[in-house]
C-alpha atoms as a PDB file:
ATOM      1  CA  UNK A   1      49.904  71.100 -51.377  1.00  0.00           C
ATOM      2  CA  UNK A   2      51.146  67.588 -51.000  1.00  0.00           C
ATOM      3  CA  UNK A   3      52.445  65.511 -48.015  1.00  0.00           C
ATOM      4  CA  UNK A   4      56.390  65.207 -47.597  1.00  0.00           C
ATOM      5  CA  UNK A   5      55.950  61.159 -47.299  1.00  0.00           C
ATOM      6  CA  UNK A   6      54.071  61.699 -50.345  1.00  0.00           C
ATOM      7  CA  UNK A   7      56.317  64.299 -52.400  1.00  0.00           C
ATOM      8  CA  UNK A   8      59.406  61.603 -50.982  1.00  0.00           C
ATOM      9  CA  UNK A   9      57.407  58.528 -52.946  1.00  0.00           C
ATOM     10  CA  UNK A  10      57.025  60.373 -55.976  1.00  0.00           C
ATOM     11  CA  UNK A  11      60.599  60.896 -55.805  1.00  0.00           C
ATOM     12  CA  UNK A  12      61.018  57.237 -56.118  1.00  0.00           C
ATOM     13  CA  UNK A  13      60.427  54.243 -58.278  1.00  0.00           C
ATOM     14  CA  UNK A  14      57.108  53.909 -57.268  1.00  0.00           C
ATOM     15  CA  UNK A  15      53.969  53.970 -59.206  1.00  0.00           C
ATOM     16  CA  UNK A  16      51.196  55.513 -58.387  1.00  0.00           C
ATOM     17  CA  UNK A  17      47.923  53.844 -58.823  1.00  0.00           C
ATOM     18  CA  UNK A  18      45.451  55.651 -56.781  1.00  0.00           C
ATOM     19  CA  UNK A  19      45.365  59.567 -54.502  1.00  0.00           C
ATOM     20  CA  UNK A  20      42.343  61.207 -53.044  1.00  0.00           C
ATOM     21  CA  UNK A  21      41.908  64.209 -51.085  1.00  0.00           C
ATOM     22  CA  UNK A  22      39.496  62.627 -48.521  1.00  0.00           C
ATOM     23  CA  UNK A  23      38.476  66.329 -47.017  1.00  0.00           C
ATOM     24  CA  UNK A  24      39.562  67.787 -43.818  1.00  0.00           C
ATOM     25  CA  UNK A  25      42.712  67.754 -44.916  1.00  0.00           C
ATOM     26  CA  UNK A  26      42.786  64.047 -45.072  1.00  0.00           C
ATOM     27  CA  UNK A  27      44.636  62.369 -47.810  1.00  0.00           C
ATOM     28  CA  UNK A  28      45.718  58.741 -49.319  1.00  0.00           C
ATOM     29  CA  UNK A  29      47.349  57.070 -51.782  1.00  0.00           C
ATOM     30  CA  UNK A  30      48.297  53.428 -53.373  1.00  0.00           C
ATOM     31  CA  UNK A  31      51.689  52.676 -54.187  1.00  0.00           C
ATOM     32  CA  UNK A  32      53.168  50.068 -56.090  1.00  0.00           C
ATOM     33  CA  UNK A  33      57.197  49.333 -56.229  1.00  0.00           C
ATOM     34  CA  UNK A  34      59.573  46.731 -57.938  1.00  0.00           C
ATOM     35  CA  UNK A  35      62.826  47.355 -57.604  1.00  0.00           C
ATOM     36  CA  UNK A  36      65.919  45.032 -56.920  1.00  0.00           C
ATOM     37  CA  UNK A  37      67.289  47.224 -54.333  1.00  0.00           C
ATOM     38  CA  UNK A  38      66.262  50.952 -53.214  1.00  0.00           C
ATOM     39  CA  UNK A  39      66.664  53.081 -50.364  1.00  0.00           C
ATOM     40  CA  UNK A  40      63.969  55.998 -48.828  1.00  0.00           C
ATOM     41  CA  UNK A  41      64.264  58.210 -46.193  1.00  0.00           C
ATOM     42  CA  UNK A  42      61.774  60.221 -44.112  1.00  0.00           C
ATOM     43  CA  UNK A  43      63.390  62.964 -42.308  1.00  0.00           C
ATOM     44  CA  UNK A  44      60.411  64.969 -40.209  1.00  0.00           C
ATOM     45  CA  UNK A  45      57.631  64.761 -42.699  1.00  0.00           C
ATOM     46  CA  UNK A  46      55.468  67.433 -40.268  1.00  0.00           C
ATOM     47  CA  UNK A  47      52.445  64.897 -40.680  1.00  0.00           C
ATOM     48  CA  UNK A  48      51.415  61.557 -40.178  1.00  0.00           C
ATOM     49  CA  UNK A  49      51.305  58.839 -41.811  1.00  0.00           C
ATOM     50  CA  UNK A  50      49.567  55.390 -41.286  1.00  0.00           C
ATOM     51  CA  UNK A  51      50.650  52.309 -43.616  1.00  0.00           C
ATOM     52  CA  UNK A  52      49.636  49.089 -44.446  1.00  0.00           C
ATOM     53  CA  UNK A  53      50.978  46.739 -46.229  1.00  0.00           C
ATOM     54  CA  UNK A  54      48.791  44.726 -49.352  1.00  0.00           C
ATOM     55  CA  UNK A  55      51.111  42.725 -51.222  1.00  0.00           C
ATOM     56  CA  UNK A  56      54.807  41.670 -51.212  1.00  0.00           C
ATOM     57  CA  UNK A  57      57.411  43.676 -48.790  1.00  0.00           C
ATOM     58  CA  UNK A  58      59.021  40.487 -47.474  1.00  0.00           C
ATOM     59  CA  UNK A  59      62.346  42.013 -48.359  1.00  0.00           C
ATOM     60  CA  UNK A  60      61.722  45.097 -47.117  1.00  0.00           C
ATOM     61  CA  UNK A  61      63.097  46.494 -44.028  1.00  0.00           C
ATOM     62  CA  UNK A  62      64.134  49.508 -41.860  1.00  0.00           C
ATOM     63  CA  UNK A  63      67.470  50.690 -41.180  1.00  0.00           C
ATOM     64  CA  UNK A  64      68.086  49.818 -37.500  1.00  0.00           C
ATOM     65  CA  UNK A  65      65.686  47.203 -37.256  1.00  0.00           C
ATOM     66  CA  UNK A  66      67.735  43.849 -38.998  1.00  0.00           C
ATOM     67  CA  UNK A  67      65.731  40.977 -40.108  1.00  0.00           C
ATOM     68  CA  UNK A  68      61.897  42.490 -39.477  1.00  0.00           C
ATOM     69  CA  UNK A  69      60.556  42.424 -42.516  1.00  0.00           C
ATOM     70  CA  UNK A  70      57.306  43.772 -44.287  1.00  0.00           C
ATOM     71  CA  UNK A  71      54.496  41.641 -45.213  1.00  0.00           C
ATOM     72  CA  UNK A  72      50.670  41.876 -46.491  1.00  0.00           C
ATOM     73  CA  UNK A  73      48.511  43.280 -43.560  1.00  0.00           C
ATOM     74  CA  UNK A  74      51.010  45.089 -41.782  1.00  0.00           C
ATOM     75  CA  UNK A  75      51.383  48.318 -40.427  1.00  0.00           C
ATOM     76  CA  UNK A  76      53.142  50.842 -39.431  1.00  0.00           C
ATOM     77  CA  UNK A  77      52.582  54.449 -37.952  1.00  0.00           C
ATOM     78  CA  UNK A  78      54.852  57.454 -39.406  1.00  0.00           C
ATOM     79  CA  UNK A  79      54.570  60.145 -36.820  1.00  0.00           C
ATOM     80  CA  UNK A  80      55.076  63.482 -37.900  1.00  0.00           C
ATOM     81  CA  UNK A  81      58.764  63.718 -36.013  1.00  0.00           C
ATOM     82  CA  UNK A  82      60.108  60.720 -37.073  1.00  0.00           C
ATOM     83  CA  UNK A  83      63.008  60.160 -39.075  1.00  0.00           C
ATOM     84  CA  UNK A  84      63.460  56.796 -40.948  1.00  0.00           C
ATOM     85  CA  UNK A  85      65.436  54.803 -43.948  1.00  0.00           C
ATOM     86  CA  UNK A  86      64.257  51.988 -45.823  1.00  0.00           C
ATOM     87  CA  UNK A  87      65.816  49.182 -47.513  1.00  0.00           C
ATOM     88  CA  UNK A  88      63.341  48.185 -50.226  1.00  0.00           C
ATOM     89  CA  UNK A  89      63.369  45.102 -52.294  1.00  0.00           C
ATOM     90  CA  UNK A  90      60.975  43.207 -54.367  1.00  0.00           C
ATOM     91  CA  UNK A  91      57.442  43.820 -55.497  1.00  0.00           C
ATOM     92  CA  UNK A  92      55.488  46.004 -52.499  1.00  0.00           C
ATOM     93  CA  UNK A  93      52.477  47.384 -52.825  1.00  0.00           C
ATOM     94  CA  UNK A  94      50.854  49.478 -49.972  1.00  0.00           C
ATOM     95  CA  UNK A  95      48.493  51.894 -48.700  1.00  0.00           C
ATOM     96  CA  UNK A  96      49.037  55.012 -47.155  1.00  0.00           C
ATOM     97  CA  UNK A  97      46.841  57.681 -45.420  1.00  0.00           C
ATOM     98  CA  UNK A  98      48.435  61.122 -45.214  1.00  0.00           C
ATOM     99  CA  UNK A  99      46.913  63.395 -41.899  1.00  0.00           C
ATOM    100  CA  UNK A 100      48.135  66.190 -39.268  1.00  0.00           C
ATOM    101  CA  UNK A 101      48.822  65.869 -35.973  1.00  0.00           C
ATOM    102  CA  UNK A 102      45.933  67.801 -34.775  1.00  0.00           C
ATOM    103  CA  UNK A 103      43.424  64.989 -36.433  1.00  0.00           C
ATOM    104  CA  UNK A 104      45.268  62.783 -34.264  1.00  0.00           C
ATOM    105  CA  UNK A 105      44.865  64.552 -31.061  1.00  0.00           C
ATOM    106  CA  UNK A 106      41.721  66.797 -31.628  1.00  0.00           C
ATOM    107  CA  UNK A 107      39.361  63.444 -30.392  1.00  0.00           C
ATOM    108  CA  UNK A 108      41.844  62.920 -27.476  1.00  0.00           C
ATOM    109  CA  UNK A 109      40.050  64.883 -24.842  1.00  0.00           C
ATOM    110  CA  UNK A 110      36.830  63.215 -25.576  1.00  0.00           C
ATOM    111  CA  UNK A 111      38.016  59.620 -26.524  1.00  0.00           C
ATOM    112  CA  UNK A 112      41.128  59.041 -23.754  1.00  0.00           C
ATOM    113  CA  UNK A 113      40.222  62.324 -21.081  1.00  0.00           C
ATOM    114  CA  UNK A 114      43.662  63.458 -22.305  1.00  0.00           C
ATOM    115  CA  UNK A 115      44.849  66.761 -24.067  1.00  0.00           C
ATOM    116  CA  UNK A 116      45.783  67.078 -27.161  1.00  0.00           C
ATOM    117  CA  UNK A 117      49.206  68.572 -26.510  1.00  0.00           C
ATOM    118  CA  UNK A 118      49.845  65.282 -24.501  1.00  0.00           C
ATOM    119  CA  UNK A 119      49.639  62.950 -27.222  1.00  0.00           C
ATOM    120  CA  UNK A 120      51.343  62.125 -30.154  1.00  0.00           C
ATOM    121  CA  UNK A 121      51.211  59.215 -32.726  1.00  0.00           C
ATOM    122  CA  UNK A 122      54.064  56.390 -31.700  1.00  0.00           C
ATOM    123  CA  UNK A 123      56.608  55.464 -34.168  1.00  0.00           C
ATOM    124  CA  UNK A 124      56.238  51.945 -34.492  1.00  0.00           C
ATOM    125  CA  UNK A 125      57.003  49.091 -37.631  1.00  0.00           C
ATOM    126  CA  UNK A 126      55.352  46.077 -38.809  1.00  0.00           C
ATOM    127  CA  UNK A 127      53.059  46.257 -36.257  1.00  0.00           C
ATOM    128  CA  UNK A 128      49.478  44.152 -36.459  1.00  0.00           C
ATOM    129  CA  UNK A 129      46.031  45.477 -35.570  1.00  0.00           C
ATOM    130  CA  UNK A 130      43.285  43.568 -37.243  1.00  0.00           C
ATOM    131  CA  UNK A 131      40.766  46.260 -36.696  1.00  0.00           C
ATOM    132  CA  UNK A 132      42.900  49.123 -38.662  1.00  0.00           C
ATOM    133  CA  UNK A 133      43.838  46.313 -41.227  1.00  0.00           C
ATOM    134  CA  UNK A 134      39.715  45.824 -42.080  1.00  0.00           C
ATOM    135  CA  UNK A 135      38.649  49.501 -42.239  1.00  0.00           C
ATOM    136  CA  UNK A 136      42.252  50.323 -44.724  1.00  0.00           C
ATOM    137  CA  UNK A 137      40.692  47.416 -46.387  1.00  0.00           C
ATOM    138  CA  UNK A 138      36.858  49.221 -46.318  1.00  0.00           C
ATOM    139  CA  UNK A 139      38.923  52.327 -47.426  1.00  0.00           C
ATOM    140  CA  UNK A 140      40.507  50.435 -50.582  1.00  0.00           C
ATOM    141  CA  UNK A 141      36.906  48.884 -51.590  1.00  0.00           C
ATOM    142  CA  UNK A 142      35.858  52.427 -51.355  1.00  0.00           C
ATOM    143  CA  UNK A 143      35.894  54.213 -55.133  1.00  0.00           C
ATOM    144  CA  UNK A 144      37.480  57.574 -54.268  1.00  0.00           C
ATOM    145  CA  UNK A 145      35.799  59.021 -57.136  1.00  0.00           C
ATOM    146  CA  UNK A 146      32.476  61.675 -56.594  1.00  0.00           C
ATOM    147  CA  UNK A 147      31.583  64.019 -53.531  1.00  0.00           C
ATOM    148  CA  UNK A 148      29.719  60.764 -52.247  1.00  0.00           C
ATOM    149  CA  UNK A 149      32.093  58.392 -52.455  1.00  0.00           C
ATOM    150  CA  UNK A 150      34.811  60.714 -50.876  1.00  0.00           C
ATOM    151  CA  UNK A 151      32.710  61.507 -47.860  1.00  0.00           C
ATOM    152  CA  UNK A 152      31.737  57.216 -47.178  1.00  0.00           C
ATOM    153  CA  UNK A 153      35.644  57.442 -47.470  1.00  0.00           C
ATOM    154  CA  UNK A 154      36.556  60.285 -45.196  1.00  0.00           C
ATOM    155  CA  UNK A 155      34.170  58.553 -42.546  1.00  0.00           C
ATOM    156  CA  UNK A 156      35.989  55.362 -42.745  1.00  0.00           C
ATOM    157  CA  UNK A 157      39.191  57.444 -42.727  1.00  0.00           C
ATOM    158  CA  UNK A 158      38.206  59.010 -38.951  1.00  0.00           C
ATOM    159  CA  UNK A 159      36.903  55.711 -37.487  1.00  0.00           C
ATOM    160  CA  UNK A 160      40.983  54.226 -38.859  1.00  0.00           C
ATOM    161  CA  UNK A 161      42.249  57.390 -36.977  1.00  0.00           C
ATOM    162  CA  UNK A 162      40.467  56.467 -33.963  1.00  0.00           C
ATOM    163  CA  UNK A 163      41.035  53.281 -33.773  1.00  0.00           C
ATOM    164  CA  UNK A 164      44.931  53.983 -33.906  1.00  0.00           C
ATOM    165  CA  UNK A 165      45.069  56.847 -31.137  1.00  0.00           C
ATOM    166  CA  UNK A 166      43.837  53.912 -28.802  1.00  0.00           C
ATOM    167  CA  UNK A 167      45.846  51.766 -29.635  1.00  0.00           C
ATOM    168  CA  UNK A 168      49.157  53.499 -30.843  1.00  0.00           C
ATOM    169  CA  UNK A 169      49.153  57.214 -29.179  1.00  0.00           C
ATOM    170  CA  UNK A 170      52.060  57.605 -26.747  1.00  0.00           C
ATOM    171  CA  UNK A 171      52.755  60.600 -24.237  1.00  0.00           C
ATOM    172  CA  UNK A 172      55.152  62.989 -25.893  1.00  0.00           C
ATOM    173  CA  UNK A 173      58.886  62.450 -25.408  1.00  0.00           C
ATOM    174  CA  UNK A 174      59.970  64.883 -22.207  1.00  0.00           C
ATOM    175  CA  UNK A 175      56.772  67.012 -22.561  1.00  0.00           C
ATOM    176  CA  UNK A 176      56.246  69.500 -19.838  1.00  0.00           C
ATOM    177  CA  UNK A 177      53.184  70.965 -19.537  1.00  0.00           C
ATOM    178  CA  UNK A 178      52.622  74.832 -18.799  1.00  0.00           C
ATOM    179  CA  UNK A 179      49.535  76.420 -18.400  1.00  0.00           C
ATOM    180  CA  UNK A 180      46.150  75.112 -19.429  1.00  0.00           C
ATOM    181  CA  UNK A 181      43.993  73.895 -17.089  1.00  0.00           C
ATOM    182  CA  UNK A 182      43.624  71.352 -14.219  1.00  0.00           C
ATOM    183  CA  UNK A 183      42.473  67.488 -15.585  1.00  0.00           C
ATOM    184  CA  UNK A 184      39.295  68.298 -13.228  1.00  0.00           C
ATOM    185  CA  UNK A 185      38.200  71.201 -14.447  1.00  0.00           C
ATOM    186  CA  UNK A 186      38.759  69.848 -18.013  1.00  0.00           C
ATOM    187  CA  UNK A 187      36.795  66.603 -17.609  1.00  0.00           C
ATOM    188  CA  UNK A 188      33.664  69.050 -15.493  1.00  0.00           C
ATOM    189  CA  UNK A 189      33.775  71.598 -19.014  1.00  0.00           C
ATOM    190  CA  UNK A 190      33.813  68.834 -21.577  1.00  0.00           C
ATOM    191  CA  UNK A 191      31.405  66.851 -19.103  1.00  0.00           C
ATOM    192  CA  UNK A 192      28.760  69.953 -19.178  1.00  0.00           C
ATOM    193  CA  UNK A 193      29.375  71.008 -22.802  1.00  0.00           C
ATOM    194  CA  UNK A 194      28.723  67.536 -24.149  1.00  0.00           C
ATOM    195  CA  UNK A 195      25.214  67.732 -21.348  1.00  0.00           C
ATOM    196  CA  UNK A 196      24.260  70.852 -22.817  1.00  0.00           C
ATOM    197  CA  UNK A 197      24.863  71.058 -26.664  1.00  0.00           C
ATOM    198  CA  UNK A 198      21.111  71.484 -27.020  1.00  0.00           C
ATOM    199  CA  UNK A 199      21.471  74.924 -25.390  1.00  0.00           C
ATOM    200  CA  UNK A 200      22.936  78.280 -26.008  1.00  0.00           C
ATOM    201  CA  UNK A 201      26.447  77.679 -24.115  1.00  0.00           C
ATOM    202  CA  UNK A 202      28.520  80.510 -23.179  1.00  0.00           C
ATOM    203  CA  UNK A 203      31.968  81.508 -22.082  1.00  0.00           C
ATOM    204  CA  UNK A 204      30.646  83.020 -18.993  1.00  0.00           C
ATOM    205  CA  UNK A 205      28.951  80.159 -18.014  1.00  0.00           C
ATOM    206  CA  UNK A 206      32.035  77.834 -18.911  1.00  0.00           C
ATOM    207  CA  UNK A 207      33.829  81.084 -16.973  1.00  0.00           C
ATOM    208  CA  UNK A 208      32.163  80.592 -13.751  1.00  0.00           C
ATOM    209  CA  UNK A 209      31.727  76.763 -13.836  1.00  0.00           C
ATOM    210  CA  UNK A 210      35.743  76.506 -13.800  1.00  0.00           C
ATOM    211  CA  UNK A 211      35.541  79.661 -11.112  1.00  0.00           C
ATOM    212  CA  UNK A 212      37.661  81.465 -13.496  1.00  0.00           C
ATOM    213  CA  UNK A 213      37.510  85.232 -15.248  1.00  0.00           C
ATOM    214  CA  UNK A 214      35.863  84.746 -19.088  1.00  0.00           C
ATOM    215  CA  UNK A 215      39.750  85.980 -20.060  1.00  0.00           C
ATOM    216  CA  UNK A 216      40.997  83.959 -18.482  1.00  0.00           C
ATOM    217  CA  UNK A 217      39.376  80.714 -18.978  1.00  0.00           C
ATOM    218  CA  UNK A 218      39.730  81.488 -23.230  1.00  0.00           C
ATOM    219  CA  UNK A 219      43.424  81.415 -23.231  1.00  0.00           C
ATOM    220  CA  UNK A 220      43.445  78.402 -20.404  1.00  0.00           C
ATOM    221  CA  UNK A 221      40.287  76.302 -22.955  1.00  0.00           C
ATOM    222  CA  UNK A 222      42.839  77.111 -25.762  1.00  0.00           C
ATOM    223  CA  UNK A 223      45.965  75.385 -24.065  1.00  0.00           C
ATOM    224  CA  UNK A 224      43.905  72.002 -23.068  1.00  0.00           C
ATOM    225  CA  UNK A 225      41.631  71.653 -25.484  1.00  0.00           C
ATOM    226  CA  UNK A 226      43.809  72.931 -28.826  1.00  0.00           C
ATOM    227  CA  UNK A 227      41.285  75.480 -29.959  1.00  0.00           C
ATOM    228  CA  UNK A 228      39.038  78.425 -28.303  1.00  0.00           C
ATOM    229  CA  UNK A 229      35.541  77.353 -26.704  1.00  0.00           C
ATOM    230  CA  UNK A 230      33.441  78.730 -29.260  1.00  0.00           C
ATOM    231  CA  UNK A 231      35.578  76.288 -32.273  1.00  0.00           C
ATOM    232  CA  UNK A 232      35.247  73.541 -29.504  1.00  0.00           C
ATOM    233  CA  UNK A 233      31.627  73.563 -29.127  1.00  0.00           C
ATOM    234  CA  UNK A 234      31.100  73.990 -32.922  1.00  0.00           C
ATOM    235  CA  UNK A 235      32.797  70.897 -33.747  1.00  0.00           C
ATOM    236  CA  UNK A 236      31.337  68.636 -30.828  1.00  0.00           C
ATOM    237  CA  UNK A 237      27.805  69.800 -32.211  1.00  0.00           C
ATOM    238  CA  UNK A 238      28.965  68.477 -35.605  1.00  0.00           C
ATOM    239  CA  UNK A 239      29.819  65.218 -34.082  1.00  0.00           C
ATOM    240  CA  UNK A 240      26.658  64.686 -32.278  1.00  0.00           C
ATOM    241  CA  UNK A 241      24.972  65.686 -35.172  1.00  0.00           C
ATOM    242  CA  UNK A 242      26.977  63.013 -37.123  1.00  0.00           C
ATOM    243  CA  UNK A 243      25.858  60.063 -34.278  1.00  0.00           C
ATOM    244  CA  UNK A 244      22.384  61.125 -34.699  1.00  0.00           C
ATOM    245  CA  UNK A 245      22.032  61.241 -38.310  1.00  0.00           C
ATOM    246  CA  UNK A 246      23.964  57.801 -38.721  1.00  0.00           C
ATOM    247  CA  UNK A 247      22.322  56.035 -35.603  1.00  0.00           C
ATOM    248  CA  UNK A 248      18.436  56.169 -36.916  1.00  0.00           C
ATOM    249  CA  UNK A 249      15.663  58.032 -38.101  1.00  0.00           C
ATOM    250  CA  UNK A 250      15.028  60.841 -35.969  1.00  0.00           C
ATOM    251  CA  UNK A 251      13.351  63.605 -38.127  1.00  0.00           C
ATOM    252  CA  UNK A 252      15.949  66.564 -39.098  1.00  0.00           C
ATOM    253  CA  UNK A 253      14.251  69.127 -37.369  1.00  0.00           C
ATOM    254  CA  UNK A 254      14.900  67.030 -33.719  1.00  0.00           C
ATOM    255  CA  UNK A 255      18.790  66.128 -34.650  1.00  0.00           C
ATOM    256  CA  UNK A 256      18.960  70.272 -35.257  1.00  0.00           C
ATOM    257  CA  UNK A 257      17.300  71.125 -32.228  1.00  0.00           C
ATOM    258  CA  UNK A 258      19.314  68.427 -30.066  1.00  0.00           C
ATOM    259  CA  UNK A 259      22.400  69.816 -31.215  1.00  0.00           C
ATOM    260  CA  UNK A 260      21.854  73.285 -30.133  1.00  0.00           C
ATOM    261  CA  UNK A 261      20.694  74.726 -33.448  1.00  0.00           C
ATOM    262  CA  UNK A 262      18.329  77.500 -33.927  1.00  0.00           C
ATOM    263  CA  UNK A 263      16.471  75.765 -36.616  1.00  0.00           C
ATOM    264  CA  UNK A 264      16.698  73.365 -39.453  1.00  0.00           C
ATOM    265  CA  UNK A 265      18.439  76.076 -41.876  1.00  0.00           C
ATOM    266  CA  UNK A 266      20.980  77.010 -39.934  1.00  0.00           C
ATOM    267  CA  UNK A 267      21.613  73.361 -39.120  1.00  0.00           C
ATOM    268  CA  UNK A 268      21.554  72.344 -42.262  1.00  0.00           C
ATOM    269  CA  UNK A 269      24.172  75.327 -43.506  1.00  0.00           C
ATOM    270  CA  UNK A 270      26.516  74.393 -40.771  1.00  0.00           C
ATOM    271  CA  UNK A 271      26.799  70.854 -40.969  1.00  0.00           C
ATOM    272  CA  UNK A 272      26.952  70.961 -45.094  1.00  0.00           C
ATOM    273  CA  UNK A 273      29.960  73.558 -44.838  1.00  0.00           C
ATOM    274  CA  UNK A 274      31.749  71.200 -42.155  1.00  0.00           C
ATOM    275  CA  UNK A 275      31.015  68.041 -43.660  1.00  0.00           C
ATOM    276  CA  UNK A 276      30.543  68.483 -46.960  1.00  0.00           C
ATOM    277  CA  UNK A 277      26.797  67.413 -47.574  1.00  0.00           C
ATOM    278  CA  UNK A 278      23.649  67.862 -46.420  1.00  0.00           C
ATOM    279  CA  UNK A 279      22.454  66.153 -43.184  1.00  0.00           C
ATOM    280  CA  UNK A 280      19.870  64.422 -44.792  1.00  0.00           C
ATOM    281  CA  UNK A 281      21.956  62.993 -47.841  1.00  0.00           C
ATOM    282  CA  UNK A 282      24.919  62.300 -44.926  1.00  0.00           C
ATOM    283  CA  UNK A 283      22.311  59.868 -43.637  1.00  0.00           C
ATOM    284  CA  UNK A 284      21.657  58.268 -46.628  1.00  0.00           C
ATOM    285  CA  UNK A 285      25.108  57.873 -47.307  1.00  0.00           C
ATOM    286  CA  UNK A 286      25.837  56.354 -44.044  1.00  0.00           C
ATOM    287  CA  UNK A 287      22.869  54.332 -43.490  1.00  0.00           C
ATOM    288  CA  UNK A 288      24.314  52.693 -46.927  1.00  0.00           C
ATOM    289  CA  UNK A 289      27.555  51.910 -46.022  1.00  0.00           C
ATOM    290  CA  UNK A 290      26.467  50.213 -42.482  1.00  0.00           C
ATOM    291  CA  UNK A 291      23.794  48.237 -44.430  1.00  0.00           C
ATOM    292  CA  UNK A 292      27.028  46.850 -46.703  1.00  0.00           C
ATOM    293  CA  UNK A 293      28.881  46.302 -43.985  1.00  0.00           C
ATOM    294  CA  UNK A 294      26.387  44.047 -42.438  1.00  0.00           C
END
């Protein structure tokens, strides 16, 4: 199923010239428009969406915002409340990367020591960030073609969403939170989790390091961190798994057992069904791209 920004631009004038699925739900898409006048509205897409700008837009602007106009290497960040019209004139071409809130927010607890229910993307236009301008550039050099090209792709993807929650999340407009537990006993469970992924971690040990029933410490995990222990400590061994393989040579058998793993099959099942390859080919993969990039 398709994104509403994206199902709206279809609706349009505009020509498609490019659309992946990226995986994990990740999407994007290059438009191209030339019109003499045309308007678009957004009206809660129930995603986000980051744009940028690669060519034309000068006549382009927002409803509400007079005289700011589009331009090549600008941004802006479509939250998944927002509501918008556009006024769009000219030739525009642009890129845009389709994802749900909960890609946003999921990295919030271990990137900002915030929870995900906090944060939200902020609505903002024709903003500048040079670092989210070079990696939508990385994206666009990126052929979105085979399963290897997708995954270089969905990796540049997450380091673009990272790079925007620090530097475009916001607090969510009169959020008040209920439940879930205290920022201290968050930061001590993520804190001992991320110290001990190389072990068998249970809920009765989380249970009695937040001096709290195993019951009751599920549904309280579930609140702060936006998904039960067990799918927390899944995906953080998938992560580490990911800096190991992409940070040097360790042998497979050593990234397996330092993530907790009982051996190099099970590792090697896990991280292919998350990820979408193999952990040794995901190193080749991403020991390629960095050696580009440099």
């Amino acid at each position: 199923m398709s994104h509403a920004v994206f199902r709206t631009m279809s609706g349009t004038d505009a020509t498609l010239e490019r659309f992946a699925w990226l995986g994990d739900g990740l999407a994007a898409a290059v438009w191209h428009r030339s019109t003499e006048e045309a308007f678009t509205e957004y009206r809660q897409p129930g995603h986000h969406t980051l744009s940028c700008y690669l060519g034309g837009g000068y006549s382009v602007e927002r409803e509400g915002l007079p005289g700011q106009y589009g331009a090549p290497q600008r941004l802006c960040s479509l939250p998944d409340w927002h509501e918008s019209e556009w006024v769009v004139r000219g030739q525009l071409r642009m890129l845009h990367v389709y994802f749900m809130p909960e890609h946003f927010t999921q990295r919030a607890v271990a990137e900002l020591d915030r929870e995900p229910r906090e944060l939200t993307l902020q609505d903002r236009t024709y903003f500048e960030n040079q670092r989210l301008v070079q990696l939508c550039g990385d994206l666009l050099q990126q052929p979105w073609e085979d399963a290897d090209q997708l995954l270089r792709a969905n990796e540049i993807t997450h380091q673009a969403l990272s790079e925007l929650l620090h530097a475009q999340s916001m607090s969510r407009p009169g959020l008040r939170l209920r439940g879930g537990l205290a920022p201290l006993v968050r930061r001590r469970l993520h804190e001992y989790i991320e110290a001990h992924l190389d072990q068998n971690i249970t809920l009765g040990m989380l249970a009695q390091l937040a001096c709290m029933s195993e019951f009751h410490l599920a549904r309280m995990f579930r609140i702060s961190f936006g998904m039960p222990p067990s799918t927390w400590i899944a995906a953080c061994r998938i992560e580490r798994a990911r800096g190991l393989l992409r940070a040097g040579r360790l042998p497979l058998q050593q990234v397996a057992e330092a993530c907790g793993y009982a051996d190099l099959s099970h590792f090697t099942h896990r991280f292919s069904a998350a990820v979408g390859a193999p952990p040794g080919r995901y190193r080749q993969l991403t020991s390629a791209a960095a050696s580009i990039a440099l």
